[in-house]
Protein backbone atom coordinates (compact mmCIF):
# COMPACT_ATOMS: atom_id res chain seq x y z
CA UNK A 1 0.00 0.00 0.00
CA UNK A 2 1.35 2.97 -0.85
CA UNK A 3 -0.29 6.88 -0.59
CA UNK A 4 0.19 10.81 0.00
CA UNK A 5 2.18 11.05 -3.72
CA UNK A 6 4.41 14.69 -3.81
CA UNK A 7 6.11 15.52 -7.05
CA UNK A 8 8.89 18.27 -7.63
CA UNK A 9 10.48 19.14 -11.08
CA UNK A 10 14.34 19.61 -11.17
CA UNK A 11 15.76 22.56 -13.90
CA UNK A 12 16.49 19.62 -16.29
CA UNK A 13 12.77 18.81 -16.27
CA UNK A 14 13.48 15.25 -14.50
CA UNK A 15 10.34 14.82 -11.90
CA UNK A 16 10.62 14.08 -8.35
CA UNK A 17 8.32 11.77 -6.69
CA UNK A 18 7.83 10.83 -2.79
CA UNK A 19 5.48 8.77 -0.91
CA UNK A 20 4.72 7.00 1.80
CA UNK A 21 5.14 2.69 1.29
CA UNK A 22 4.41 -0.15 3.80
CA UNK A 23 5.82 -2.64 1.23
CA UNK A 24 8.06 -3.34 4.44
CA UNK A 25 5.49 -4.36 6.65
CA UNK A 26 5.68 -0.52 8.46
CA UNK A 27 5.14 2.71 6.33
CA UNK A 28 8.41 4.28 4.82
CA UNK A 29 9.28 7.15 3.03
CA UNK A 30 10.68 6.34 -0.68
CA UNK A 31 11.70 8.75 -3.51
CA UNK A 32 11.95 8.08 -7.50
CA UNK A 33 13.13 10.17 -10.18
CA UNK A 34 11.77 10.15 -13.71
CA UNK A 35 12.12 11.59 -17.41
CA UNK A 36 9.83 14.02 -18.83
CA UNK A 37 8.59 10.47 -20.79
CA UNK A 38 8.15 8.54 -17.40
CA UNK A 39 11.38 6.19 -17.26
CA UNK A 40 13.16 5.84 -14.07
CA UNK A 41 16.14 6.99 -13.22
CA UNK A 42 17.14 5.20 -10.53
CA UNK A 43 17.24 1.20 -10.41
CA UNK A 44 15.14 1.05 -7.17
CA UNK A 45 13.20 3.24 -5.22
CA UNK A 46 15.02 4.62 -2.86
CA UNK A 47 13.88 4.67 1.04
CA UNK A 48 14.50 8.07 2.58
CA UNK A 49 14.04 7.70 6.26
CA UNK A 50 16.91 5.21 8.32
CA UNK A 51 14.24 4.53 10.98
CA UNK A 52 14.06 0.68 10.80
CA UNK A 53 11.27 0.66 13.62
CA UNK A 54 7.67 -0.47 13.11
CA UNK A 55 6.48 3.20 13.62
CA UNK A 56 5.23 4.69 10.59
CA UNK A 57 6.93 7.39 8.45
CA UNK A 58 4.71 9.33 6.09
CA UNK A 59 3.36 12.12 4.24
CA UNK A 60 6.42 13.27 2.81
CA UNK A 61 7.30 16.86 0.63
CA UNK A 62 9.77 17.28 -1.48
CA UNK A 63 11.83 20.42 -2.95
CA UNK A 64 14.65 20.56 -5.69
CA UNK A 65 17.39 22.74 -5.42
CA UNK A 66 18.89 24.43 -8.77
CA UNK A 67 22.08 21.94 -8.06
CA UNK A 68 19.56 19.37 -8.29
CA UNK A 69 19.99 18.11 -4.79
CA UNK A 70 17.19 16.42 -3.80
CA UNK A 71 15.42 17.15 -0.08
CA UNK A 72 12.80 15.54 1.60
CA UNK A 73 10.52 16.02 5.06
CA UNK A 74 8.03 13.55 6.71
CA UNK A 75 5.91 12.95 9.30
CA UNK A 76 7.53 10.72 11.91
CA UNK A 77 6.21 8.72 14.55
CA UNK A 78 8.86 7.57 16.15
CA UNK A 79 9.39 9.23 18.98
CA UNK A 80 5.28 9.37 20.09
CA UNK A 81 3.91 12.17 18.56
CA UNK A 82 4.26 13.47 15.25
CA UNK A 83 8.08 14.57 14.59
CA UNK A 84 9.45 16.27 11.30
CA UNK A 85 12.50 15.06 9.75
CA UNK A 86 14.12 16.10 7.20
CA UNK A 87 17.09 14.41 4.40
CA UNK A 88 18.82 15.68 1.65
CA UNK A 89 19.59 13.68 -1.56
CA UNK A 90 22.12 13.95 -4.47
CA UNK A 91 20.97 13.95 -7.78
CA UNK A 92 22.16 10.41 -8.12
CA UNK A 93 20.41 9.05 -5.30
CA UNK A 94 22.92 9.36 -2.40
CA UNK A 95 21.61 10.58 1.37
CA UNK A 96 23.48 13.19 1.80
CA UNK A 97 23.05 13.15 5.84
CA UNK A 98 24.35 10.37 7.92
CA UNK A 99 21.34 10.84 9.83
CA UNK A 100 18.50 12.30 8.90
CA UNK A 101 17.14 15.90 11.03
CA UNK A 102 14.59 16.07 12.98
CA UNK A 103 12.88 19.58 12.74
CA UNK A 104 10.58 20.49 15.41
CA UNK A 105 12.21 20.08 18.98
CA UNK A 106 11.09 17.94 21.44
CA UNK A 107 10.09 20.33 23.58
CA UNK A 108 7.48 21.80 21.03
CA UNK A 109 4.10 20.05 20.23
CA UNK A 110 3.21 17.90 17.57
CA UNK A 111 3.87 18.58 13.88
CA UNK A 112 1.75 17.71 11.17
CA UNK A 113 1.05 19.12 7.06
CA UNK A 114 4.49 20.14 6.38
CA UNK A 115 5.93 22.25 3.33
CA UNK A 116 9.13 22.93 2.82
CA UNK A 117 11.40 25.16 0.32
CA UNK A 118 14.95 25.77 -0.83
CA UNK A 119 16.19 29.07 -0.93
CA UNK A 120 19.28 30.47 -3.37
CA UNK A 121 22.41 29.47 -0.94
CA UNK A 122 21.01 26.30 0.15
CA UNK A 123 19.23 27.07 2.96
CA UNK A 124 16.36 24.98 3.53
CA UNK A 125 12.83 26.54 5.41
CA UNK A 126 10.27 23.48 6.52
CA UNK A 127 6.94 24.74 7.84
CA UNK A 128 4.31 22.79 9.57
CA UNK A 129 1.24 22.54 11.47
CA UNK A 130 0.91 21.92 14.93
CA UNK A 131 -2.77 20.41 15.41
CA UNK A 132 -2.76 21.00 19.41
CA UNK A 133 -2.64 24.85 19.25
CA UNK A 134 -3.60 25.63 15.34
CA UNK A 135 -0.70 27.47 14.85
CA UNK A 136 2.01 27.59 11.58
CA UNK A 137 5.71 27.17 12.80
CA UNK A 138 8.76 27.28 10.24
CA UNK A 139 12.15 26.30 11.01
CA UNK A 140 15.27 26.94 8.98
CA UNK A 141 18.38 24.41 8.42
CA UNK A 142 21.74 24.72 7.00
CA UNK A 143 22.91 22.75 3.62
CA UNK A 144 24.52 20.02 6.95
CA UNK A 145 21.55 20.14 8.82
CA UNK A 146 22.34 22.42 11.41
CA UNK A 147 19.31 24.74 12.66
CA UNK A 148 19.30 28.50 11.67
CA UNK A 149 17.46 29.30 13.97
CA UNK A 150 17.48 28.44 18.10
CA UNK A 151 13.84 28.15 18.14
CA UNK A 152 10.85 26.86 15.40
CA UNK A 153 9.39 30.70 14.49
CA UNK A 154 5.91 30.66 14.87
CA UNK A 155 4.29 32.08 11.55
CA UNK A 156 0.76 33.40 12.34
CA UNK A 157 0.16 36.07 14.55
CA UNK A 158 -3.82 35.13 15.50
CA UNK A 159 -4.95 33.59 18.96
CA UNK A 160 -7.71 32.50 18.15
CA UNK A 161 -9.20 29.04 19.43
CA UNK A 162 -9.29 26.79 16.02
CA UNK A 163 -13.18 26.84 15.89
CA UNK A 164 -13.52 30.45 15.76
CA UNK A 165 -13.59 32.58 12.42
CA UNK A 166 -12.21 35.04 11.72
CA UNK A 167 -14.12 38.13 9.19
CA UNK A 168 -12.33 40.70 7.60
């Protein structure tokens, strides 16, 4: 069973694909690349996430960089509650990270819905969800992982419970 399909297009028009794949018995993350005609590029699919525990990995996003590197976030469940992590790919294939990142901290809540975008320079900004408090938090990594910033930057400015509107 696989599900939650993301696509990205490199600058040589080759298309990125993630998604989510229990073909191990758990739910993994797994990435493909393909011609503008639909061939593969790669052999085999490759599996993104180096968790080998029966907690599932999934709904992954994926962004290409103009060097073609390839990077990838994910829901993770490893921990408990719903992590981010993060992995970056070269163009061939290879994870780029030892390990992949997680990007929320422990200390902060659940994450869930994440995006995620390359800037010029490499940087690399994730954004999520966090379903407990409704609010939009972005954190920013280096091209090795590292965190830009101390703390996840919370995006909206509204306090409002989630069931209230709001008119403008």
């Amino acid at each position: 069973e696989q599900g939650a399909p993301a696509l990205a297009i490199d600058k040589a028009g080759l298309i990125i694909v993630a998604w989510h794949d229990n073909r191990a018995g758990d739910y993994d993350v797994y990435v493909q690349r393909l011609d503008a005609s639909g061939a593969r590029q790669w052999a085999t699919d490759l599996r993104v996430n180096q968790d080998n525990s029966l907690t599932p990995q999934t709904y992954p996003v994926v962004s290409v960089e103009t060097d073609q590197t390839i990077v990838v976030a994910w829901l993770d469940r490893r921990i408990g509650n719903g992590d981010l992590y993060l992995q970056r790919l070269s163009p061939q294939g290879d994870l780029l990270w030892s390990q992949e990142v997680q990007i929320n901290q422990a200390t902060e809540q659940t994450a869930n819905r994440p995006a995620l975008v390359q800037l010029a320079g490499g940087t690399i900004v994730v954004s999520w969800l966090d379903p407990l408090d409704q609010q939009i938090y972005l954190q920013a990594v280096d091209q090795q992982g590292n965190r830009r910033w101390v703390n996840a930057v919370r995006a909206n400015h509204v306090d409002l419970p989630a069931h209230e509107a709001v008119s403008y």
